[in-house]
Protein backbone atom coordinates (compact mmCIF):
# COMPACT_ATOMS: atom_id res chain seq x y z
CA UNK A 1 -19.43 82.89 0.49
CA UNK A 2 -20.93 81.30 -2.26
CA UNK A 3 -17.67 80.26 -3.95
CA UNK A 4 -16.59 79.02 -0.71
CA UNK A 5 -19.46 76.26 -0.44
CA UNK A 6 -18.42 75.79 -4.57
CA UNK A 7 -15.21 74.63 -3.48
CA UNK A 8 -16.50 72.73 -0.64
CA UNK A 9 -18.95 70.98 -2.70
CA UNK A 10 -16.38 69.96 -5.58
CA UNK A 11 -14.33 68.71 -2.73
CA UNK A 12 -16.63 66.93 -1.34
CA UNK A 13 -17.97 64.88 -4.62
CA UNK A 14 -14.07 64.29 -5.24
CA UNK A 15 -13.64 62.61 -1.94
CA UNK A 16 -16.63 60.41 -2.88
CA UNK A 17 -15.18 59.91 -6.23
CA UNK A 18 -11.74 59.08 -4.70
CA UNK A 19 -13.70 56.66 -2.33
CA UNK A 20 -15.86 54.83 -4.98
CA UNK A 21 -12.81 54.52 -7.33
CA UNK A 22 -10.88 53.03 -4.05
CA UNK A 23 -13.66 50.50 -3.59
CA UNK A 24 -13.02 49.22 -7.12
CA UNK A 25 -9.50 48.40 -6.60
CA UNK A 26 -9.45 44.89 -5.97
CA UNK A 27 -8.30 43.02 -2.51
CA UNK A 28 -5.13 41.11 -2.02
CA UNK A 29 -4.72 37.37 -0.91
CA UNK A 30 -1.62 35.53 0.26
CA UNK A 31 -1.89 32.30 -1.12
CA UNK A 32 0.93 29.96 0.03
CA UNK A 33 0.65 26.93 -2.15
CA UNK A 34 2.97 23.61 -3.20
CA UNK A 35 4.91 23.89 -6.43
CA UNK A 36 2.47 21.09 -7.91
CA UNK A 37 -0.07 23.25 -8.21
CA UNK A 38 1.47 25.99 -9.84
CA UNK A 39 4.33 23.76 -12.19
CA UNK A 40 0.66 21.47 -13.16
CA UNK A 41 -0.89 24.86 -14.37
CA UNK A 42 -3.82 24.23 -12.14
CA UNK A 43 -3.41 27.71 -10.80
CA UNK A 44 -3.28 29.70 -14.21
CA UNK A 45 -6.55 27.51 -15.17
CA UNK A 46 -8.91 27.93 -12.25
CA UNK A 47 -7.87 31.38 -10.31
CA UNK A 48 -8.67 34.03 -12.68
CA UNK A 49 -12.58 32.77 -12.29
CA UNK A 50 -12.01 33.27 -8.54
CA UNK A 51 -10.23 37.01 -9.01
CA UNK A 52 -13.26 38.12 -11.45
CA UNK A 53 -15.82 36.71 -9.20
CA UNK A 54 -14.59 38.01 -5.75
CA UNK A 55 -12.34 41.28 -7.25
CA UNK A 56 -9.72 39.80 -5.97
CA UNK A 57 -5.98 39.67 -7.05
CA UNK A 58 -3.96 36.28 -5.96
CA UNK A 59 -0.63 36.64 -4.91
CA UNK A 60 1.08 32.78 -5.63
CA UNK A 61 3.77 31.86 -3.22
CA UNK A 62 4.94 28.29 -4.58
CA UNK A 63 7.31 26.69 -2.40
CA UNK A 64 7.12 23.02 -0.54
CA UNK A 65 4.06 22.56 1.59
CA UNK A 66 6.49 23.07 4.62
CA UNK A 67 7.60 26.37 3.39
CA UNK A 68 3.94 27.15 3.09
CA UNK A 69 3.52 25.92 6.15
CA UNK A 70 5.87 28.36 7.42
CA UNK A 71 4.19 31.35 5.93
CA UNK A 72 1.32 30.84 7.63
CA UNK A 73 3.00 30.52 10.86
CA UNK A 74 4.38 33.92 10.62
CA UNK A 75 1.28 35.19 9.41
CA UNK A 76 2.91 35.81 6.05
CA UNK A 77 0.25 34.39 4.23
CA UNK A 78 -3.77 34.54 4.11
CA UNK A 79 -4.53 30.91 2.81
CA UNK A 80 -2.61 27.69 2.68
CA UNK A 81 -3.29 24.77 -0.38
CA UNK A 82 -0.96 22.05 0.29
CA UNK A 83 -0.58 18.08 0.49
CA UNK A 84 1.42 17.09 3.94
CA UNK A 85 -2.11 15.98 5.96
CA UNK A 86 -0.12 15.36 9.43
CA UNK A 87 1.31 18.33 9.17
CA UNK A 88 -1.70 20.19 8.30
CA UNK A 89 -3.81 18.87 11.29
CA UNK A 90 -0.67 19.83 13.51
CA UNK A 91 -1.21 23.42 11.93
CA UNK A 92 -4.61 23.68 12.44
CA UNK A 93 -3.99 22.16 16.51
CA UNK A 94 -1.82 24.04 17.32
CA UNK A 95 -3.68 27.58 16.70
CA UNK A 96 -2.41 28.84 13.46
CA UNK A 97 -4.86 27.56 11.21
CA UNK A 98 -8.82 28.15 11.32
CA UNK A 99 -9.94 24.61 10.08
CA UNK A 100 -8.58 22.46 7.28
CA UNK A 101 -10.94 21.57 4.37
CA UNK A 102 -10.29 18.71 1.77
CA UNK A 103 -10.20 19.60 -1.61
CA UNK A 104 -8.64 17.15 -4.26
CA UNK A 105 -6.26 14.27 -4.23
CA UNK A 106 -3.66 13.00 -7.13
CA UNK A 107 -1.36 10.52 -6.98
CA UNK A 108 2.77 10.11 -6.86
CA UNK A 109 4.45 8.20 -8.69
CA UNK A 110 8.37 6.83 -9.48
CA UNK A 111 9.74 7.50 -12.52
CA UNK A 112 13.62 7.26 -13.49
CA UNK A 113 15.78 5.82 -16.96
CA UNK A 114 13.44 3.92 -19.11
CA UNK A 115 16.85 1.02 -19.35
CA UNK A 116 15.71 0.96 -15.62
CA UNK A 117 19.46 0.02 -13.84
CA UNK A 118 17.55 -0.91 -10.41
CA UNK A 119 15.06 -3.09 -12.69
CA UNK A 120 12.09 -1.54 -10.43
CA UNK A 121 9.36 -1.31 -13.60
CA UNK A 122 6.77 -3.34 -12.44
CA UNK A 123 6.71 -3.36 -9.05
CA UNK A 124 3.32 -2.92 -7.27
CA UNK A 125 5.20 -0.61 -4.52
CA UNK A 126 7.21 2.75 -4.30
CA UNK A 127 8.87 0.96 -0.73
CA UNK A 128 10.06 -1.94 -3.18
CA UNK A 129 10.81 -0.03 -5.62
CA UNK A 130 13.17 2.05 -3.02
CA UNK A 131 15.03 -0.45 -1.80
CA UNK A 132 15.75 -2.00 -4.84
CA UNK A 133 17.54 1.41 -6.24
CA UNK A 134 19.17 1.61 -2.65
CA UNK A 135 20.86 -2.09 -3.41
CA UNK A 136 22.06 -1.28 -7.00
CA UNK A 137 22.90 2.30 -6.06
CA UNK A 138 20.96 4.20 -8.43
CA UNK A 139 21.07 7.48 -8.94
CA UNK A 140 18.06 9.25 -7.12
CA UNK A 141 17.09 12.73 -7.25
CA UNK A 142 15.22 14.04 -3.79
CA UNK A 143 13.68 17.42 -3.64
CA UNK A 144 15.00 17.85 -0.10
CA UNK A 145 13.25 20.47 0.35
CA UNK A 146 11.04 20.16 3.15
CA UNK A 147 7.97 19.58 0.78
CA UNK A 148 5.32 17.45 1.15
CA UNK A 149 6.83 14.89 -1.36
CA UNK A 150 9.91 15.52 0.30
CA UNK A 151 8.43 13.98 3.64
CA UNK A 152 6.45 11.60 1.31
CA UNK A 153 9.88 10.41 -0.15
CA UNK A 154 11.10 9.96 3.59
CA UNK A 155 7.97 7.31 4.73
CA UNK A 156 8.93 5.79 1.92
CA UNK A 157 12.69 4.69 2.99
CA UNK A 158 10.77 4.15 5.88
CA UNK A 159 8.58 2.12 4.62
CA UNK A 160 11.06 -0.20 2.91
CA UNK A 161 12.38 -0.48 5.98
CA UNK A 162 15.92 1.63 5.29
CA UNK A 163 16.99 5.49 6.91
CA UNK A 164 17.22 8.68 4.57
CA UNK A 165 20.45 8.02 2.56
CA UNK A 166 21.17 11.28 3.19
CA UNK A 167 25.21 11.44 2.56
CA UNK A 168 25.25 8.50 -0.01
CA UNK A 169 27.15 9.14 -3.09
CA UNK A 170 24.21 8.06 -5.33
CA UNK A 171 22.05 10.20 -3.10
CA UNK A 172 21.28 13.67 -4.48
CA UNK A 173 19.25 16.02 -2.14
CA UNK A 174 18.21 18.95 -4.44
CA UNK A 175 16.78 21.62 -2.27
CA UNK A 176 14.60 22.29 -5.68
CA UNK A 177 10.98 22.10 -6.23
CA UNK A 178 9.49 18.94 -8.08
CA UNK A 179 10.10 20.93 -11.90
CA UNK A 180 13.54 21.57 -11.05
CA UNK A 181 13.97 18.22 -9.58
CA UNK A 182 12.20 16.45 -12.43
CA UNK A 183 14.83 18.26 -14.92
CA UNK A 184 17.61 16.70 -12.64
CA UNK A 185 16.80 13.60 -12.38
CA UNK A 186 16.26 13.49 -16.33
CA UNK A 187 19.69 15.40 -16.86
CA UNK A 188 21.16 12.77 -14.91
CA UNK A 189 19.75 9.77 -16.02
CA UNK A 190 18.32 9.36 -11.80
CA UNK A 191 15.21 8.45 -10.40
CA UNK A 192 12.80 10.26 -8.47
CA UNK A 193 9.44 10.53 -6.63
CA UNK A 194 6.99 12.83 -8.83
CA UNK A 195 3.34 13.88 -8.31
CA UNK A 196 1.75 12.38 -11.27
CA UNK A 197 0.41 16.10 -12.25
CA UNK A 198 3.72 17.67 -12.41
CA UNK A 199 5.65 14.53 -14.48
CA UNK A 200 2.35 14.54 -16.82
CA UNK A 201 2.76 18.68 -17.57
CA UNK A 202 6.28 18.98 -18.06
CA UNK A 203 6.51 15.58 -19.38
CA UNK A 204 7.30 16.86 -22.88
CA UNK A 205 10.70 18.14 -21.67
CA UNK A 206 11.32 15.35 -19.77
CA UNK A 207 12.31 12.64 -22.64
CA UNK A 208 14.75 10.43 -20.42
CA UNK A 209 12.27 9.80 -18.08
CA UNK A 210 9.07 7.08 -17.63
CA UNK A 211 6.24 6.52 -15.05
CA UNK A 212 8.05 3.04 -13.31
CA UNK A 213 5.83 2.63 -10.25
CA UNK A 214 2.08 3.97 -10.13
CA UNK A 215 0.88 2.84 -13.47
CA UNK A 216 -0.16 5.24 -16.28
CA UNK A 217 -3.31 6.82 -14.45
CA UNK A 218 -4.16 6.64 -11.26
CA UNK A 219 -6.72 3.68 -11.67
CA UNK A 220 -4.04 1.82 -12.59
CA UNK A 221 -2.11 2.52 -9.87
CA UNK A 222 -1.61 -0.35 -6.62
CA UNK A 223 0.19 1.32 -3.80
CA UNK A 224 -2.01 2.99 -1.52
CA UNK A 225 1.03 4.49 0.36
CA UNK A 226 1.02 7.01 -2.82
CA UNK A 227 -2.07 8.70 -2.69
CA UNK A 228 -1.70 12.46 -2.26
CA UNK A 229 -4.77 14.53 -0.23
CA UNK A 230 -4.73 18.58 -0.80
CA UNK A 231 -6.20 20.64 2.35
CA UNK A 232 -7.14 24.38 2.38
CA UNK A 233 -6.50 26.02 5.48
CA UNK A 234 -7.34 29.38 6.30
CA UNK A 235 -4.78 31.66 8.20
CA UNK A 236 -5.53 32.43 11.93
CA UNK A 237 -6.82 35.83 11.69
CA UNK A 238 -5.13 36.16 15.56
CA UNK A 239 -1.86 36.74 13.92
CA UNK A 240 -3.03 40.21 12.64
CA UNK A 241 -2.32 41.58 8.96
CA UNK A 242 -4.72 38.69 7.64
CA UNK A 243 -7.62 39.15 5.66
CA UNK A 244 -9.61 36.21 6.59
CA UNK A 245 -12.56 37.00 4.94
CA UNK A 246 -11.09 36.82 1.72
CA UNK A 247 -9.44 33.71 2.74
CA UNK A 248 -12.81 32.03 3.93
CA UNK A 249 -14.44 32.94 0.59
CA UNK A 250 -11.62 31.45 -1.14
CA UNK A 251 -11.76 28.15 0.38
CA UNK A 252 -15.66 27.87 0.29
CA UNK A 253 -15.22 28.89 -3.83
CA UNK A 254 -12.65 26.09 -4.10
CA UNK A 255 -14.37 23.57 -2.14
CA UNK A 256 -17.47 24.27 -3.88
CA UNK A 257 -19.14 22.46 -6.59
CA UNK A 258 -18.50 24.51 -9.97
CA UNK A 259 -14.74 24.70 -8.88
CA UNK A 260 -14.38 21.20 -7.88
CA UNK A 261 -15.64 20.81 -11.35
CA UNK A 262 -13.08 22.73 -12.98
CA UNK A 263 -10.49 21.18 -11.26
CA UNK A 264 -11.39 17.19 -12.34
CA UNK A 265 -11.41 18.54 -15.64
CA UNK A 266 -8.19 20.18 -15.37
CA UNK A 267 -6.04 17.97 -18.21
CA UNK A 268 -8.34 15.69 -19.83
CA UNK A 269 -8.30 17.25 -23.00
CA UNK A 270 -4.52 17.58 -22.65
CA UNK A 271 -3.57 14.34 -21.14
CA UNK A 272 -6.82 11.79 -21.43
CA UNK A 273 -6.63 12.17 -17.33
CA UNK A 274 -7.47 14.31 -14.47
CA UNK A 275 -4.18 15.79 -13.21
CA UNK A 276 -6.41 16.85 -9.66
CA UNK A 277 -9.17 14.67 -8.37
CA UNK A 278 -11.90 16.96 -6.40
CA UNK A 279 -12.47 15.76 -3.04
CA UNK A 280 -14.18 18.34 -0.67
CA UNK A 281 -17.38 17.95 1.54
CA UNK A 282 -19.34 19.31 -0.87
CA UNK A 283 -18.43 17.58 -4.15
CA UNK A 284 -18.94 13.96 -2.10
CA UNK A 285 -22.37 14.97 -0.38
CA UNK A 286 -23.59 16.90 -4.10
């Protein structure tokens, strides 16, 4: 009998053992972000203080904000961090989203050919700057990918007051994220609509290219048509599967104070420049 409540008792502490060592094991979020904040390196810099502090593991999903946008829609994703704001209200509207919370803002730019065959260096405008490479036919690269510079790119033709030239020999609709696009457009001598983070970190491998439109910081730059907003937006936990908890305390760590930090430092040492701009609620009211 004795033996018997042995075993029982070593089976017992090892299911408590097996529990404790479960509890360790760290939780999962679904992050469905933009490819600007992942080619930037904002990502790698500021989400390993978020994992340690919350034993958490990320999983990245980097695609066009209306990929992300996606993802979340099919509850394929816990958290969104993205930059397409009428599309992220709509998101939040229409059910799948549990509120949207500002975080940081950048800016776009053009860049293109530094011999500049549309002669658009200068110009206070992206929409100017478009329609001048639509009249010389200028080779421009679009991500056409359903991204939130994608549908930035599009106002802008709108903005100049011309349609997509979707089908237009000079015309090249990628289907590529902005790194891939960036290597395109320098490949092919083209121009192209950048976030300024993205040109600024791969700029190194990018030697054919220059900042046209936009100026070299964002101070300098004239056109408010280019600024570009970033919104976290946790997943509606209605769509089961999604660990909202997790995904609230990730947007109240990024919106908060010591992260918003991190991120406005985020390239200065690198590139004499924020790459990210924080922005939230609590960075304005601090």
């Amino acid at each position: 009998m004795r033996s018997r409540f042995t075993a029982l008792a070593l089976l017992l502490a090892l299911a408590v053992a097996s529990a404790a060592c479960g509890s360790d094991e760290p939780r999962v979020l679904r992050l469905a972000t933009t490819t600007s904040t992942a080619d930037s390196g904002l990502l790698d810099a500021i989400l390993p203080g978020f994992e340690a502090g919350h034993n958490a593991r990320v999983d990245v999903v980097a695609v066009g904000t209306g990929q992300a946008i996606e993802l979340g829609q099919a509850g394929d994703a816990d958290v969104l961090l993205v930059h397409s704001r009428a599309r992220e209200d709509a998101f939040v509207a229409d059910g799948h989203g549990t509120a949207r919370y500002d975080v940081m803002y950048n800016d776009f730019v053009v860049v293109g050919p530094s011999d500049d065959p549309a002669g658009i260096i200068g110009m206070t405008t992206a929409a100017d700057a478009f329609a001048a490479i639509a009249a010389s036919e200028a080779t421009f690269a679009s991500r056409g990918d359903d991204s939130g510079t994608h549908t930035k790119e599009k106002s802008l033709w709108e903005k100049a007051g011309l349609e997509v030239p979707e089908g237009a020999a000079w015309y090249k609709s990628l289907g590529q994220g902005m790194g891939e696009t960036l290597l395109f457009a320098n490949e092919q001598g083209a121009y192209t609509l950048s976030d300024r983070a993205t040109f600024l970190a791969q700029q190194a491998s990018l030697p054919g290219l220059t900042i046209l439109v936009g100026g070299a910081s964002i101070d300098e730059n004239d056109d408010p048509a280019l600024l570009n907003p970033y919104g976290v937006i946790p997943v509606n936990p209605d769509k089961g599967g999604i660990d909202s908890a997790l995904a609230q305390e990730f947007a109240d760590w990024i919106t908060s104070v010591p992260t918003q930090e991190s991120i406005g430092e985020f390239g200065r040492d690198r590139f004499g420049q924020s790459l990210f701009y924080p922005d939230s609620e609590a960075w304005r009211n601090r």
